[in-house]
PDB file of N, CA and C in Angstrom:
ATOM      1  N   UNK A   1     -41.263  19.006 -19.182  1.00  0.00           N
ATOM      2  CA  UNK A   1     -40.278  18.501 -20.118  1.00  0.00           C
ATOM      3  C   UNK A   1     -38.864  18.940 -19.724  1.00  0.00           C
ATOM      4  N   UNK A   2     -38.713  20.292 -19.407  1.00  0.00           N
ATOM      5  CA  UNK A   2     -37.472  20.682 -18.980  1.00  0.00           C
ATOM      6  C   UNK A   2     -37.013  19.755 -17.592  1.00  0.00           C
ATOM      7  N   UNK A   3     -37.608  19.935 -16.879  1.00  0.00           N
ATOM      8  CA  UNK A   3     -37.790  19.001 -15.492  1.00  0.00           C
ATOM      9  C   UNK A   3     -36.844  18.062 -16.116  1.00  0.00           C
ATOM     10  N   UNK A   4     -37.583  17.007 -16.581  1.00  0.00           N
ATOM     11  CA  UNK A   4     -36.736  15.581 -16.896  1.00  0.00           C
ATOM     12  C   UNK A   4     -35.670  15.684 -17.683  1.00  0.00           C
ATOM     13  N   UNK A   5     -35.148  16.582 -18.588  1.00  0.00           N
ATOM     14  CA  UNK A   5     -33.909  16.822 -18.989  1.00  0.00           C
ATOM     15  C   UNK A   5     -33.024  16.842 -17.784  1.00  0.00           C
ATOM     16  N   UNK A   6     -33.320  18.110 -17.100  1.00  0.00           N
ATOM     17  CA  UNK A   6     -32.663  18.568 -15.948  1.00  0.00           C
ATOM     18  C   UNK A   6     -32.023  17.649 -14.832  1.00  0.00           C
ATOM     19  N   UNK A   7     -33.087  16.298 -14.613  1.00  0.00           N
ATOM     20  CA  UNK A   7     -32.787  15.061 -13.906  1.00  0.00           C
ATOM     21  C   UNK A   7     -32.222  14.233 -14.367  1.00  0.00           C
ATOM     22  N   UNK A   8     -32.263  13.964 -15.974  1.00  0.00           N
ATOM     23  CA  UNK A   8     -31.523  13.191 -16.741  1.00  0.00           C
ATOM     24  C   UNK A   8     -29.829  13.337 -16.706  1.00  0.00           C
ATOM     25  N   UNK A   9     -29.630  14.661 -16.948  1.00  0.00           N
ATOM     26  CA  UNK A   9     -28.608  15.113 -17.275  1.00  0.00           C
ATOM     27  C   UNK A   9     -28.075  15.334 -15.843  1.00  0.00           C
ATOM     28  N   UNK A  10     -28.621  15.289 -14.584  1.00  0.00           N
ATOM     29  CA  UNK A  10     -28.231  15.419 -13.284  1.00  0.00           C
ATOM     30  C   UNK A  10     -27.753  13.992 -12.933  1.00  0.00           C
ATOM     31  N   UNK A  11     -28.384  13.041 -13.520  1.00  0.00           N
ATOM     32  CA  UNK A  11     -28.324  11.832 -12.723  1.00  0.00           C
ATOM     33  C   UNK A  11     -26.790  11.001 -13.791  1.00  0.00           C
ATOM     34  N   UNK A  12     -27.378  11.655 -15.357  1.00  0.00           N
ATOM     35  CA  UNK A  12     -25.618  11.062 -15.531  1.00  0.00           C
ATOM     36  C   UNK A  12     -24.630  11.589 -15.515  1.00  0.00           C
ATOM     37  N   UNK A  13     -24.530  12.946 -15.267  1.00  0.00           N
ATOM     38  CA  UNK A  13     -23.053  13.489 -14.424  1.00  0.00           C
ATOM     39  C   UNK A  13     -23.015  12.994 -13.158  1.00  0.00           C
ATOM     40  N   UNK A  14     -23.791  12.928 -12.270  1.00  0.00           N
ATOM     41  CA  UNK A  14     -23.621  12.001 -11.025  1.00  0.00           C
ATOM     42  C   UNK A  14     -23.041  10.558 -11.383  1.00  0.00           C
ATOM     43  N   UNK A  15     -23.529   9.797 -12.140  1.00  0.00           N
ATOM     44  CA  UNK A  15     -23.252   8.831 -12.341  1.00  0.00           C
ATOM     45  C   UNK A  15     -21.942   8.746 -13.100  1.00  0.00           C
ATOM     46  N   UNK A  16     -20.930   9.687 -13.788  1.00  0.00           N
ATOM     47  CA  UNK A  16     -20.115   9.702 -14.192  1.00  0.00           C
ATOM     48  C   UNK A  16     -19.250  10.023 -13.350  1.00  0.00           C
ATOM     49  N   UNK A  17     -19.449  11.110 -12.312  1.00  0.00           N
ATOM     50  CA  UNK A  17     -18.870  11.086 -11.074  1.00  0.00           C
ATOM     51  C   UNK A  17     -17.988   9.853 -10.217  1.00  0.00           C
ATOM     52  N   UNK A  18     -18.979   9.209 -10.096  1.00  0.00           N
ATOM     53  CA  UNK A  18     -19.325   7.692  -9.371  1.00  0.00           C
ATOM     54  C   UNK A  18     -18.287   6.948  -9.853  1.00  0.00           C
ATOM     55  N   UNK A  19     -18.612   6.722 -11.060  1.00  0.00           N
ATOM     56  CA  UNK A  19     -17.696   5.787 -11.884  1.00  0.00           C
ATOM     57  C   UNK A  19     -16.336   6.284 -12.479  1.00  0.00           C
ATOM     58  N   UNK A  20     -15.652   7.374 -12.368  1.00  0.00           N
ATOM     59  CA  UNK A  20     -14.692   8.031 -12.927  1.00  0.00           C
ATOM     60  C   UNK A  20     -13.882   7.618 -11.648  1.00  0.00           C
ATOM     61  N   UNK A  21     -12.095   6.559 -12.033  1.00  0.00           N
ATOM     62  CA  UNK A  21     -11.479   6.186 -11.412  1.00  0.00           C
ATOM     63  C   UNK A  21     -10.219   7.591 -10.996  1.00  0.00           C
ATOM     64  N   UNK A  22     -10.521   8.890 -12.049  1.00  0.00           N
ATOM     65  CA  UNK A  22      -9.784  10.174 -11.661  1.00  0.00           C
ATOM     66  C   UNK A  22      -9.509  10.222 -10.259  1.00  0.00           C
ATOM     67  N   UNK A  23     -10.567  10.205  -8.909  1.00  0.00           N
ATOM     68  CA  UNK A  23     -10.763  10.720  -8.019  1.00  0.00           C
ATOM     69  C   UNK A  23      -9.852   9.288  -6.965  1.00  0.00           C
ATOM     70  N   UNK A  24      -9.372   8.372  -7.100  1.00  0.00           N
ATOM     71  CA  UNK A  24      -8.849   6.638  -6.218  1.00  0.00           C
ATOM     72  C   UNK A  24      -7.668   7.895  -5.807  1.00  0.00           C
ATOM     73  N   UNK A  25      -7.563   7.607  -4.723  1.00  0.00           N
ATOM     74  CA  UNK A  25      -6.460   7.655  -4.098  1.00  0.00           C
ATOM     75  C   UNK A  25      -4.932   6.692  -4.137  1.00  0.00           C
ATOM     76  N   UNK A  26      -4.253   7.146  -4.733  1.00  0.00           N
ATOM     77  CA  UNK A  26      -3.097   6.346  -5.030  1.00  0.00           C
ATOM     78  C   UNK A  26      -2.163   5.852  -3.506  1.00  0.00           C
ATOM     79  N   UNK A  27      -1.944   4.622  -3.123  1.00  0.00           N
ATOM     80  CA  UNK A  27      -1.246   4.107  -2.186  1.00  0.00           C
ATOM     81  C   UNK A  27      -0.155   3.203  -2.520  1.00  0.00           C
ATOM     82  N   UNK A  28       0.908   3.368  -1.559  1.00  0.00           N
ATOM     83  CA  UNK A  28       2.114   2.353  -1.891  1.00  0.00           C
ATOM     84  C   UNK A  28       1.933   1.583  -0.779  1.00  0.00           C
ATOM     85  N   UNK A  29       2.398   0.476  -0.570  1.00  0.00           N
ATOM     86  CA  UNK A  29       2.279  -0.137   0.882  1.00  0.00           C
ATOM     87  C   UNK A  29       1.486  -0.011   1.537  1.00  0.00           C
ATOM     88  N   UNK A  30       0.271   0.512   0.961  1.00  0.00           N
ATOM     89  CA  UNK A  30      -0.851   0.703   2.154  1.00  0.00           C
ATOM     90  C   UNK A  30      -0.899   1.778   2.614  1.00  0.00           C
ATOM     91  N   UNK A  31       0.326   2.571   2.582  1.00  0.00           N
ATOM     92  CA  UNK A  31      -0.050   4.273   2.933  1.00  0.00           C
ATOM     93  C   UNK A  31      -0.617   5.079   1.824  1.00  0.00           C
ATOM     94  N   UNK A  32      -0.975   5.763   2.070  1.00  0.00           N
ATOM     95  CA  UNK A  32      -1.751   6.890   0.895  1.00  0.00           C
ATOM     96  C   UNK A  32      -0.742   8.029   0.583  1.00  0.00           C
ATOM     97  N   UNK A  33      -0.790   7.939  -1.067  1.00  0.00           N
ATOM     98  CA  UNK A  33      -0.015   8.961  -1.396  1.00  0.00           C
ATOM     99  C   UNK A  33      -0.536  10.923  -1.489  1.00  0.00           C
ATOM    100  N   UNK A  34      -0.382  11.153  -1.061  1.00  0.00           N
ATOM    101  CA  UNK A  34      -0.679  12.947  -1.664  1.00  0.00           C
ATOM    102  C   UNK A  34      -0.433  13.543  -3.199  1.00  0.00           C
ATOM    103  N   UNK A  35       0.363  13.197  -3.878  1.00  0.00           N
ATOM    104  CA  UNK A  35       0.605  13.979  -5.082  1.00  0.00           C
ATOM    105  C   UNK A  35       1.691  13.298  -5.116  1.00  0.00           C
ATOM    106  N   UNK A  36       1.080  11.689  -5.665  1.00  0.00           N
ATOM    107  CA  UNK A  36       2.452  10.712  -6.137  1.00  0.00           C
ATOM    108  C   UNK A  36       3.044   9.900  -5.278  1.00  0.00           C
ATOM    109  N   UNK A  37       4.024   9.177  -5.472  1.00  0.00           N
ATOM    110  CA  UNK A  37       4.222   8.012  -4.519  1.00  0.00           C
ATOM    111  C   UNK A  37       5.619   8.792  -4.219  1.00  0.00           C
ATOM    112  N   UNK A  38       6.230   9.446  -4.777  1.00  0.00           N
ATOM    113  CA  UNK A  38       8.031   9.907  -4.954  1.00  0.00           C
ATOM    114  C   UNK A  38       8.702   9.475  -3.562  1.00  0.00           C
ATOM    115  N   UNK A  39       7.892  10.461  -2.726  1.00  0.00           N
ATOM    116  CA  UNK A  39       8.501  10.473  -1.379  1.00  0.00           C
ATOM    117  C   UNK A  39       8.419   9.055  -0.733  1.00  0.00           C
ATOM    118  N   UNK A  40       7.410   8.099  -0.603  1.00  0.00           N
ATOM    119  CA  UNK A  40       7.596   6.761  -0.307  1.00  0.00           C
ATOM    120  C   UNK A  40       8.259   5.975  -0.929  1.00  0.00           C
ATOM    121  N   UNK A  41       8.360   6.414  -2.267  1.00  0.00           N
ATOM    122  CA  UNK A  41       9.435   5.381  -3.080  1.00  0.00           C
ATOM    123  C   UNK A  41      11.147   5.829  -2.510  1.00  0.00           C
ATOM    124  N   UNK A  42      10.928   6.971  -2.116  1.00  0.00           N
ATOM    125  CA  UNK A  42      12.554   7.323  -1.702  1.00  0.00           C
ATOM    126  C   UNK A  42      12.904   6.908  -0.981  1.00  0.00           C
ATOM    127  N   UNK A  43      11.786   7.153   0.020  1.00  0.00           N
ATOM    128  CA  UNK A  43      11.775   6.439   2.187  1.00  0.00           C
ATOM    129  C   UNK A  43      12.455   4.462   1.810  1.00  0.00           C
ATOM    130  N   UNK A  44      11.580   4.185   1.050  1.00  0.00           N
ATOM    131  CA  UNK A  44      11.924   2.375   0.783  1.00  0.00           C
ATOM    132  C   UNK A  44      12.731   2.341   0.383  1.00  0.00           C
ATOM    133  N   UNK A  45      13.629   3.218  -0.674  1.00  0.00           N
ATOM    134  CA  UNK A  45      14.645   2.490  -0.970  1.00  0.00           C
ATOM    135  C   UNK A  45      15.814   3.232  -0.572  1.00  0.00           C
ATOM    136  N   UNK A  46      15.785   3.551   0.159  1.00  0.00           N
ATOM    137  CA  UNK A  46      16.509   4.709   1.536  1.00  0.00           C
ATOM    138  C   UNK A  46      16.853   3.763   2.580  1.00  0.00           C
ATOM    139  N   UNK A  47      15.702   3.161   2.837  1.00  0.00           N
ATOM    140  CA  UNK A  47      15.672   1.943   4.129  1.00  0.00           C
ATOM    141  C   UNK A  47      16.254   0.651   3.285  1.00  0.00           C
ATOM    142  N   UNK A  48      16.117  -0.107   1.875  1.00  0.00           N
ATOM    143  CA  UNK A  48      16.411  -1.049   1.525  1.00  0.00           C
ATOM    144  C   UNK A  48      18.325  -1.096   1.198  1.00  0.00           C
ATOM    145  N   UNK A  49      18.432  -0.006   0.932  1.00  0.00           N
ATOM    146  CA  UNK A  49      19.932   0.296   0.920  1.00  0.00           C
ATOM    147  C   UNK A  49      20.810   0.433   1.851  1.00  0.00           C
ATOM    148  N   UNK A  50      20.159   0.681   2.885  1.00  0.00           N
ATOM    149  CA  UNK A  50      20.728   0.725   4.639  1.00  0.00           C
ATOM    150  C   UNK A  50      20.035  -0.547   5.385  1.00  0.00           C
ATOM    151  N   UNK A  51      19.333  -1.754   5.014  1.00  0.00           N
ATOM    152  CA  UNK A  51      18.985  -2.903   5.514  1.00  0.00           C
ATOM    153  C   UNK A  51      18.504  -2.392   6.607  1.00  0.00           C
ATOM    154  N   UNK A  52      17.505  -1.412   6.966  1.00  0.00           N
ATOM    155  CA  UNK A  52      16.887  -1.161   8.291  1.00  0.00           C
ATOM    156  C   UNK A  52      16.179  -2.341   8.747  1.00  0.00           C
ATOM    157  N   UNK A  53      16.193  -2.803   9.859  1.00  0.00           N
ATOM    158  CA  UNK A  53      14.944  -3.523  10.447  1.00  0.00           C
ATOM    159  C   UNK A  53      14.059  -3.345  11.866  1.00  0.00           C
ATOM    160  N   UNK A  54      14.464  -1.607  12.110  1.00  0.00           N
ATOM    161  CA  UNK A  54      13.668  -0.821  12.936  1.00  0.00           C
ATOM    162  C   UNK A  54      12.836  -0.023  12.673  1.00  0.00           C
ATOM    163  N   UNK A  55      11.844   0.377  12.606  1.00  0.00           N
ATOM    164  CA  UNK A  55      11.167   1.430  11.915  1.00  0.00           C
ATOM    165  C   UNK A  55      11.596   2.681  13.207  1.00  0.00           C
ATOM    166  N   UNK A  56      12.487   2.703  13.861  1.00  0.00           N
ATOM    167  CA  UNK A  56      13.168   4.539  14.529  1.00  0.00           C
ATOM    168  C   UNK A  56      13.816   4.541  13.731  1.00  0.00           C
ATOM    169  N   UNK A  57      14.442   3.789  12.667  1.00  0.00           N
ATOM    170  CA  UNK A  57      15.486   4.812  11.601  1.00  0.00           C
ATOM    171  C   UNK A  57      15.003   5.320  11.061  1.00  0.00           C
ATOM    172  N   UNK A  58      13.522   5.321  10.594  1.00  0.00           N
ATOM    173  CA  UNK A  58      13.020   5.826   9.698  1.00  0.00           C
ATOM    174  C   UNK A  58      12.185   7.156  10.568  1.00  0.00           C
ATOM    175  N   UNK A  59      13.299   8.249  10.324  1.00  0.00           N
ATOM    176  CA  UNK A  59      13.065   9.820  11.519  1.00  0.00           C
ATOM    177  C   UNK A  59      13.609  10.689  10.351  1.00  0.00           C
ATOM    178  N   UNK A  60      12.734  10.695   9.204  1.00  0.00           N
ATOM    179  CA  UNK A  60      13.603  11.765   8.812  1.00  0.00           C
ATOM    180  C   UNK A  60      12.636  13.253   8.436  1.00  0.00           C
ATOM    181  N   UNK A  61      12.683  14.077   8.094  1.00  0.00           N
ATOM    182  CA  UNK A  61      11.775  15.460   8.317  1.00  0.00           C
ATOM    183  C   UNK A  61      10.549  15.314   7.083  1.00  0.00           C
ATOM    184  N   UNK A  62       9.988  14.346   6.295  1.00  0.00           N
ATOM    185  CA  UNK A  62       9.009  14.227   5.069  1.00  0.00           C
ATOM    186  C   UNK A  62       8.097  12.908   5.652  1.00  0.00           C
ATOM    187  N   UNK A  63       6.698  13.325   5.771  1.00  0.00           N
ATOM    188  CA  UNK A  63       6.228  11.887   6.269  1.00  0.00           C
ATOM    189  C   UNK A  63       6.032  10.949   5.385  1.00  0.00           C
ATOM    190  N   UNK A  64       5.961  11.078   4.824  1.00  0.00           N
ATOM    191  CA  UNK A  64       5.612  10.546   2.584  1.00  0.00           C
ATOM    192  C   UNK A  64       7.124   9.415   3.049  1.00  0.00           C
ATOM    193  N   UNK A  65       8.453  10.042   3.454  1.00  0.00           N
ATOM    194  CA  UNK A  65       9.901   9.563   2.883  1.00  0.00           C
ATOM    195  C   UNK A  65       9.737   8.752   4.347  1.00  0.00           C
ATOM    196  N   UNK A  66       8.749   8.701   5.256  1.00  0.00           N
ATOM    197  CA  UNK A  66       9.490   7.604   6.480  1.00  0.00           C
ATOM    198  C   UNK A  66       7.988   6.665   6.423  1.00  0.00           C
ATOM    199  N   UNK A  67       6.821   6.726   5.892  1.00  0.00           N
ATOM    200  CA  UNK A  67       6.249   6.390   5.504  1.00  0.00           C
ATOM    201  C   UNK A  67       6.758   4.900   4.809  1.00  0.00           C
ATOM    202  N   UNK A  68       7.583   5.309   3.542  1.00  0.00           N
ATOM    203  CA  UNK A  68       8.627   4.613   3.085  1.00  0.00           C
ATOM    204  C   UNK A  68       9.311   3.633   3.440  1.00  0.00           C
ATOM    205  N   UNK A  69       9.993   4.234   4.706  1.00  0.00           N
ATOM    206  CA  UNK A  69      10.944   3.358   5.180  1.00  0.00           C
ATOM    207  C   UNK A  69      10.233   2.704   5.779  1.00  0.00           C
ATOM    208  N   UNK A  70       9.140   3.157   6.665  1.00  0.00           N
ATOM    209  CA  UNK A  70       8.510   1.950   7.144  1.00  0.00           C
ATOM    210  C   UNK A  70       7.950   1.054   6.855  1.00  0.00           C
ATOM    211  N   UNK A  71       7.274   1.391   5.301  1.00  0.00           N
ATOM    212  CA  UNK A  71       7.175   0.208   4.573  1.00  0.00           C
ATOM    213  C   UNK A  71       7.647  -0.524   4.432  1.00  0.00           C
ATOM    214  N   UNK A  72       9.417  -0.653   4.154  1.00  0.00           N
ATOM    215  CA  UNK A  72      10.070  -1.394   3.732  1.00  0.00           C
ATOM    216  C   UNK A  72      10.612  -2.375   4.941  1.00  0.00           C
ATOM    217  N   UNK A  73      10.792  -1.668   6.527  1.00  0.00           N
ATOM    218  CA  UNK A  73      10.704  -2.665   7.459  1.00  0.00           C
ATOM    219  C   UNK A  73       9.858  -3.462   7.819  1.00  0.00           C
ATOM    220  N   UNK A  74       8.344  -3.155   7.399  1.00  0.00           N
ATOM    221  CA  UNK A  74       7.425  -4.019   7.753  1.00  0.00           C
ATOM    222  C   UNK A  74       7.219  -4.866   6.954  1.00  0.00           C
ATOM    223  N   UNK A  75       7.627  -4.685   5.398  1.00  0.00           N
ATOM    224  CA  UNK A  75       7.813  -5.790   4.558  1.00  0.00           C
ATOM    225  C   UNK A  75       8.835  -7.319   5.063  1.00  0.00           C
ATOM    226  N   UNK A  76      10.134  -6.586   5.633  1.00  0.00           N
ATOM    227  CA  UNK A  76      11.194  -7.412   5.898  1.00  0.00           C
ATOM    228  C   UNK A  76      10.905  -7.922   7.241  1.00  0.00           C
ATOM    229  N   UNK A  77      10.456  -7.419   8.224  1.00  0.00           N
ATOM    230  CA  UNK A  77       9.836  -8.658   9.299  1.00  0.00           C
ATOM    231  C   UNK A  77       8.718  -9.249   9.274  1.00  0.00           C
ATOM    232  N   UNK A  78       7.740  -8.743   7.798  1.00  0.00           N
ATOM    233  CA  UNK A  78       6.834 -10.163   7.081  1.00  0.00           C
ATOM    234  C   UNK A  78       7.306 -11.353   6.632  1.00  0.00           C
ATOM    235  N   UNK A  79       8.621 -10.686   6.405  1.00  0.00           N
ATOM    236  CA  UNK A  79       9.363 -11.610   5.703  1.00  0.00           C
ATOM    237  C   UNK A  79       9.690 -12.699   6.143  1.00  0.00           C
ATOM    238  N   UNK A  80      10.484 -12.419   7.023  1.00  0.00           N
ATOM    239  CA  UNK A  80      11.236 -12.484   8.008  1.00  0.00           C
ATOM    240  C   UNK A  80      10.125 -13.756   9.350  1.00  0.00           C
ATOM    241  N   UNK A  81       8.953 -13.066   9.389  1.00  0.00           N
ATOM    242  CA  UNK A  81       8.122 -14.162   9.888  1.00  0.00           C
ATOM    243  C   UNK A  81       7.316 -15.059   9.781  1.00  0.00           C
ATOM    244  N   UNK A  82       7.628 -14.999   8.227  1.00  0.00           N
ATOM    245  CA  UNK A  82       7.238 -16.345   6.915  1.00  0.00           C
ATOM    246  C   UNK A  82       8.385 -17.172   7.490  1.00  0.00           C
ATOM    247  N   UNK A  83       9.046 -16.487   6.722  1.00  0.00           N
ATOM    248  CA  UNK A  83      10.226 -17.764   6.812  1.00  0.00           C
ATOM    249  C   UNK A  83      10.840 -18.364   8.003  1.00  0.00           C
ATOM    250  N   UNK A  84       9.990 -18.187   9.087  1.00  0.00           N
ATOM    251  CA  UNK A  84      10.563 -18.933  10.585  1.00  0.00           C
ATOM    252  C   UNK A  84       9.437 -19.261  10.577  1.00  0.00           C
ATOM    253  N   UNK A  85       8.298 -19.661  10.368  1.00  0.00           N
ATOM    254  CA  UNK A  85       7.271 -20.529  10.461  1.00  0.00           C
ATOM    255  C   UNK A  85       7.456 -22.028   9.968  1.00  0.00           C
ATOM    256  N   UNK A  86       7.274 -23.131  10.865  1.00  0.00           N
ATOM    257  CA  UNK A  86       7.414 -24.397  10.541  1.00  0.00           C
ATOM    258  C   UNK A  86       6.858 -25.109   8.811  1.00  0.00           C
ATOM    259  N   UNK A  87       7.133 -25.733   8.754  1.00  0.00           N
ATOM    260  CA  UNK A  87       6.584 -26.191   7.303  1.00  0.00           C
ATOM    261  C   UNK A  87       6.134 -27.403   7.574  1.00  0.00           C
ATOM    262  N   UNK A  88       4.509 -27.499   8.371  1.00  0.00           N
ATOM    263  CA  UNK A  88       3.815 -28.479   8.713  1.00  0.00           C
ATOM    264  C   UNK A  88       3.552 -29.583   7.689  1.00  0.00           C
ATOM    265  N   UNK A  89       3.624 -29.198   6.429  1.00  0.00           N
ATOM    266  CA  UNK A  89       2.879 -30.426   5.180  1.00  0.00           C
ATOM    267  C   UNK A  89       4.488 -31.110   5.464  1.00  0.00           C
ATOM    268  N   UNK A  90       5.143 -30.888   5.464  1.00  0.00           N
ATOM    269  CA  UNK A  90       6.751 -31.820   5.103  1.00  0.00           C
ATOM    270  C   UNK A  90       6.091 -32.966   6.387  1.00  0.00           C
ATOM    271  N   UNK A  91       5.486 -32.453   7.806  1.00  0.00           N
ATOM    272  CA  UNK A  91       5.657 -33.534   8.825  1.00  0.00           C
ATOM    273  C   UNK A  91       4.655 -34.148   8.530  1.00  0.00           C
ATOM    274  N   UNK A  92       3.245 -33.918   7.758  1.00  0.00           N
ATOM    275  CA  UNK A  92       2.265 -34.816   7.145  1.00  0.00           C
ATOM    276  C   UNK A  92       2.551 -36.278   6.377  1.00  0.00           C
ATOM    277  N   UNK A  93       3.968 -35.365   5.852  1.00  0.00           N
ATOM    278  CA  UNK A  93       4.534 -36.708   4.603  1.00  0.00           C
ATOM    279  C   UNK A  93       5.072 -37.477   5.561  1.00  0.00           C
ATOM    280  N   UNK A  94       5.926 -37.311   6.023  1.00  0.00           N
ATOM    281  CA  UNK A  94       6.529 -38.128   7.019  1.00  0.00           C
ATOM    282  C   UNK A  94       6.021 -39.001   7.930  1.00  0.00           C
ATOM    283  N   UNK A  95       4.666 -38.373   8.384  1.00  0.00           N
ATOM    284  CA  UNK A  95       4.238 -39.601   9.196  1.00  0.00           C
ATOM    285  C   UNK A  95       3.208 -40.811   8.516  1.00  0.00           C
ATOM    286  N   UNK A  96       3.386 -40.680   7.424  1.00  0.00           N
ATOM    287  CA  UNK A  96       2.442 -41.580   6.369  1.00  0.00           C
ATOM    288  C   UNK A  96       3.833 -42.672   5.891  1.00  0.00           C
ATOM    289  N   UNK A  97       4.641 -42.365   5.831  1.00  0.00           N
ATOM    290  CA  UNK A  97       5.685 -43.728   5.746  1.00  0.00           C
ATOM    291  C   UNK A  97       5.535 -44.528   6.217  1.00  0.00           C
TER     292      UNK A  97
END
């Protein structure tokens, strides 16, 4: 009888384990934060205020704060290589006239 308490009560703290979102690792941009996003939120808008579009500017002594910045350049030559991509449906319409 004790036995199956013992497994019961083993298997739903395990299982509370499991399911408890406490333990997610918090990420900004895809990097992983340590204890908060602060330092990547600084790095991005460090880089968005200085329009970087190199990630060597982003050299500064916190990896969390260039982390950051590099986020924010790799955002802007996503950007950046959206918007120089052709816009094939416009030549679809066109050749149906």
């Amino acid at each position: 009888m004790i036995t199956r308490i013992l497994v019961g009560v083993g298997a739903l703290a395990l299982a509370g384990y499991l399911a408890s979102p406490a333990h997610a690792q918090e990420t900004f941009h895809g990097y992983e934060c340590t204890d908060g996003c602060s330092g990547h939120e600084a790095g991005y808008d460090w880089a968005a205020r200085n329009d970087f579009t190199d990630e060597r500017d982003c050299d500064g002594d916190s990896q969390s704060f260039n982390e950051g910045c590099q986020a924010y350049v790799e955002e802007q030559s996503d950007d950046a290589a959206r918007n120089s991509q052709p816009d094939d449906q416009d030549d679809d319409k066109d050749s149906d006239e």
